[in-house]
Protein backbone atom coordinates (compact mmCIF):
# COMPACT_ATOMS: atom_id res chain seq x y z
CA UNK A 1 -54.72 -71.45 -81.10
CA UNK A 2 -51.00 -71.80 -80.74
CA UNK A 3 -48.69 -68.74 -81.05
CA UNK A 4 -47.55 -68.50 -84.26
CA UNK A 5 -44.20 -70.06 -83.76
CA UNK A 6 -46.09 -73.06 -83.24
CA UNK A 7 -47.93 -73.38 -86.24
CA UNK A 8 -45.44 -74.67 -88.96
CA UNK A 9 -45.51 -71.08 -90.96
CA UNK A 10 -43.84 -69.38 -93.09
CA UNK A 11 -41.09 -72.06 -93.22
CA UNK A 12 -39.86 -71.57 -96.37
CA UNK A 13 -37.70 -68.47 -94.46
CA UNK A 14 -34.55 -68.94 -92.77
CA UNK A 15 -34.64 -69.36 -88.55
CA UNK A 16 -33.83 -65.70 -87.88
CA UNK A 17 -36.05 -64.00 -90.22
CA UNK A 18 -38.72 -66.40 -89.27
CA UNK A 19 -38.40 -65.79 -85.76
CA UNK A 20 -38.72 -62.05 -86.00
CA UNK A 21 -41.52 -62.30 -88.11
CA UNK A 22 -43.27 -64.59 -85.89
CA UNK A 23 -42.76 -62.17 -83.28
CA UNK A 24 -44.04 -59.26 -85.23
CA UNK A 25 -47.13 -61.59 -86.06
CA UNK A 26 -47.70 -62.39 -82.36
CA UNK A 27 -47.12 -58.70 -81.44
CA UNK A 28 -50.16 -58.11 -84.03
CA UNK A 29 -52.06 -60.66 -83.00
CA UNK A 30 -52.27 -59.82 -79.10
CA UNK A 31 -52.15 -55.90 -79.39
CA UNK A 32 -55.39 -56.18 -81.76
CA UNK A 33 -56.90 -58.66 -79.27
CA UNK A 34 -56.18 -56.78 -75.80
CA UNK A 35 -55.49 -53.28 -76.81
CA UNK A 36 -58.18 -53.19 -80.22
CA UNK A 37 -61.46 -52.94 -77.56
CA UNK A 38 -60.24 -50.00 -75.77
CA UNK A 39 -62.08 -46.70 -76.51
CA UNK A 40 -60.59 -43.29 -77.90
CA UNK A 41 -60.02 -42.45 -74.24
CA UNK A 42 -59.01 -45.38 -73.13
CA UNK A 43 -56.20 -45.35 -75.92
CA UNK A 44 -54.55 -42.58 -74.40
CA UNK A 45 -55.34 -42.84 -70.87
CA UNK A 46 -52.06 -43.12 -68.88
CA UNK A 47 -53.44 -45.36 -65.53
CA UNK A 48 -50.82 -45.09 -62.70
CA UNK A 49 -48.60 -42.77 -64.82
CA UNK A 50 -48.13 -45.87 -67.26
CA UNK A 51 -47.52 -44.95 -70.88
CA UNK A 52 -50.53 -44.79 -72.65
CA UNK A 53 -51.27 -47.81 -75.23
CA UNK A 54 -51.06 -45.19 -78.03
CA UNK A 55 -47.44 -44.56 -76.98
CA UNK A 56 -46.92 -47.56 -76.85
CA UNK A 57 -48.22 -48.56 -80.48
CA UNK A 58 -46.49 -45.62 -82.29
CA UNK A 59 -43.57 -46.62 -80.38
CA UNK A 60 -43.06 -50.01 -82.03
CA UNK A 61 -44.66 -48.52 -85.26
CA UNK A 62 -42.10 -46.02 -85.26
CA UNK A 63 -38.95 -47.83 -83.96
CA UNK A 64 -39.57 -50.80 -86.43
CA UNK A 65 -39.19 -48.34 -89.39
CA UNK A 66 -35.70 -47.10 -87.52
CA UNK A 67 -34.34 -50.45 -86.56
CA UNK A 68 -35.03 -51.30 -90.04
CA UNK A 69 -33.18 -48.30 -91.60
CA UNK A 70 -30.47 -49.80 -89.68
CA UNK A 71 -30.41 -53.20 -90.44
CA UNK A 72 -30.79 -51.61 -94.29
CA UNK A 73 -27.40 -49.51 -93.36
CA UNK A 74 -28.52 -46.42 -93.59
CA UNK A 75 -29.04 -43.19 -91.09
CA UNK A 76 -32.30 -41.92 -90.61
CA UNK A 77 -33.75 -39.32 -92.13
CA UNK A 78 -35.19 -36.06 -90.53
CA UNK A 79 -38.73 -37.21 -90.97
CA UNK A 80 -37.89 -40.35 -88.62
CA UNK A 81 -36.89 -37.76 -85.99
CA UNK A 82 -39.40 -35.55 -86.08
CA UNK A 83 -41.71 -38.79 -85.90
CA UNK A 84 -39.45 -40.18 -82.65
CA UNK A 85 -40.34 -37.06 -80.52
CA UNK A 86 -43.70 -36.96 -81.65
CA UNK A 87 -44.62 -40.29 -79.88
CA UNK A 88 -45.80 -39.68 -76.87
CA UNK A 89 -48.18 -37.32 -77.95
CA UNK A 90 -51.38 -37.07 -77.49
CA UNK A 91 -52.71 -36.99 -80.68
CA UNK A 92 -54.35 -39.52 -83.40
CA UNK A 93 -57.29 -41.20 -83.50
CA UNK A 94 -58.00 -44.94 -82.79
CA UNK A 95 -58.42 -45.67 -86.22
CA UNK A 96 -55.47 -44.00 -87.10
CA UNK A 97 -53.38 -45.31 -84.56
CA UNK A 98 -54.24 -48.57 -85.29
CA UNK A 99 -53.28 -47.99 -89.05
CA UNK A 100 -49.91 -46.65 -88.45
CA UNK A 101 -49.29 -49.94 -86.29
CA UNK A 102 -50.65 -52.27 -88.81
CA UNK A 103 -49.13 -50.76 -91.81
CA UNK A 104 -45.36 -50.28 -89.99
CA UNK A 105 -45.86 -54.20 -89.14
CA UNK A 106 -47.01 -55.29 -92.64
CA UNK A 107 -43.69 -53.16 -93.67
CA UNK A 108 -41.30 -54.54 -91.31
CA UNK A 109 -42.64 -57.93 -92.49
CA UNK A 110 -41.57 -57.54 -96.01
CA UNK A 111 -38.37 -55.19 -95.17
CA UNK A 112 -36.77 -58.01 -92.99
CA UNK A 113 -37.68 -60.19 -96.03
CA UNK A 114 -35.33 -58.61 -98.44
CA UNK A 115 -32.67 -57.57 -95.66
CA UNK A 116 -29.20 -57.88 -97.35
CA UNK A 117 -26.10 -59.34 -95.97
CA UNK A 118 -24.47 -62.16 -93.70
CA UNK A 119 -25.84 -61.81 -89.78
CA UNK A 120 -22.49 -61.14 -88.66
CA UNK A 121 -22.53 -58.07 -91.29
CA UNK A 122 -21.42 -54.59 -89.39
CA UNK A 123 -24.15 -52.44 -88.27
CA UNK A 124 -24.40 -49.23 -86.45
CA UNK A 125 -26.98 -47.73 -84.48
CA UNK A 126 -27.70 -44.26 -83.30
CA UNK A 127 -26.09 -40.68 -83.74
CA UNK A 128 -23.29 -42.48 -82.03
CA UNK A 129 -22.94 -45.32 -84.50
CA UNK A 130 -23.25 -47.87 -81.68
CA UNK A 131 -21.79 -51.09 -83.16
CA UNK A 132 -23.99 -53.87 -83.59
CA UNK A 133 -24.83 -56.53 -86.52
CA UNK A 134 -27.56 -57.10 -88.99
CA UNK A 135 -27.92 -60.43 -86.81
CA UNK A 136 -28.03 -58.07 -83.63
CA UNK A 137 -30.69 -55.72 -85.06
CA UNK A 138 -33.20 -59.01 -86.32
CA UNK A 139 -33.06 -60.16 -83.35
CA UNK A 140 -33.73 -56.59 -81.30
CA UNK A 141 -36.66 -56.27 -83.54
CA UNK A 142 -38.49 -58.96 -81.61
CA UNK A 143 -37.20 -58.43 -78.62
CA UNK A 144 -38.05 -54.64 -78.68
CA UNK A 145 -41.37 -54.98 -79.79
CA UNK A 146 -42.46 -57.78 -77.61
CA UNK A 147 -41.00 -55.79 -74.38
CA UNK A 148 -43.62 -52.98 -75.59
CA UNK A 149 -46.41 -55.28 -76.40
CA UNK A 150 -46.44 -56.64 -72.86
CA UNK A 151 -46.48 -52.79 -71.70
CA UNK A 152 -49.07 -52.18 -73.74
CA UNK A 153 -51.07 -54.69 -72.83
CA UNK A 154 -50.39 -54.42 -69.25
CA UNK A 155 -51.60 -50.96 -69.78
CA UNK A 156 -54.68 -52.95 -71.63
CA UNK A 157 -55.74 -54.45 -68.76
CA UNK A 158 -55.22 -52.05 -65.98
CA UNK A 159 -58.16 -49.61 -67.79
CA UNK A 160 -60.21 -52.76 -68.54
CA UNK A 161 -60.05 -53.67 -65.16
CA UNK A 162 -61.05 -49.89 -64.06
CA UNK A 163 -64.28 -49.52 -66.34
């Protein structure tokens, strides 16, 4: 089957969105197929001193809800920061890992839906307030979790490989 890019959907949404949205479909699509057959271990095994696919799924789980707040123009909230340096923990079970990533993409979905504001719209990032644009942050969205669904499922295949 073609990626979903390819298969004339959700075309009734503008490029951008659509793109991003794609990506967070093909992100779901490949992590469930590669990563969804590995066993509690497995999950957070870290072969080769790789991040562990459970890393790597709260990771996007948890930095779509903070690129989000973001693109929404607002700071996040101590909650979110408590949750960023819980990630590489090794805690959760499959089923709950796997919840947290499908819920935060079903989320992200629908929150880049209803984003407000012109691409070019001022953004800012970070305890810094790194400026950036609502354009700028769509568009890291897929980047940044594509870049950690190919670590992931790198990570995937090294412990298949291994059994």
């Amino acid at each position: 089957m073609p990626e979903p890019w390819l298969r004339n959907t959700r075309t009734g949404i503008e490029p951008i969105r659509r793109a991003a949205i794609h990506a967070l479909d093909l992100a779901d699509e490949d992590l469930h197929r590669w990563c969804g057959q590995l066993s509690q271990e497995e999950l957070h095994d870290t072969p080769h001193r790789l991040p562990s696919v459970a890393f790597q799924l709260r990771h996007i789980a948890r930095s779509l809800d903070r690129l989000l707040t973001y693109a929404e123009g607002k700071p996040l909230s101590e909650e979110q920061l408590t949750e960023l340096r819980s990630e590489n923990g090794p805690q959760g079970t499959a089923a709950a890992i796997f919840l947290e990533f499908d819920t935060a993409i079903e989320a992200s979905r629908d929150r880049i839906l209803v984003l407000q504001g012109d691409f070019a719209e001022a953004r800012h990032v970070g305890r810094d307030r790194i400026p950036t644009t609502l354009g700028g942050l769509i568009v890291h969205i897929a980047d940044h979790t594509q870049r950690h669904t190919g670590q992931a499922i790198t990570t995937a295949k090294v412990l298949l490989a291994s059994r």
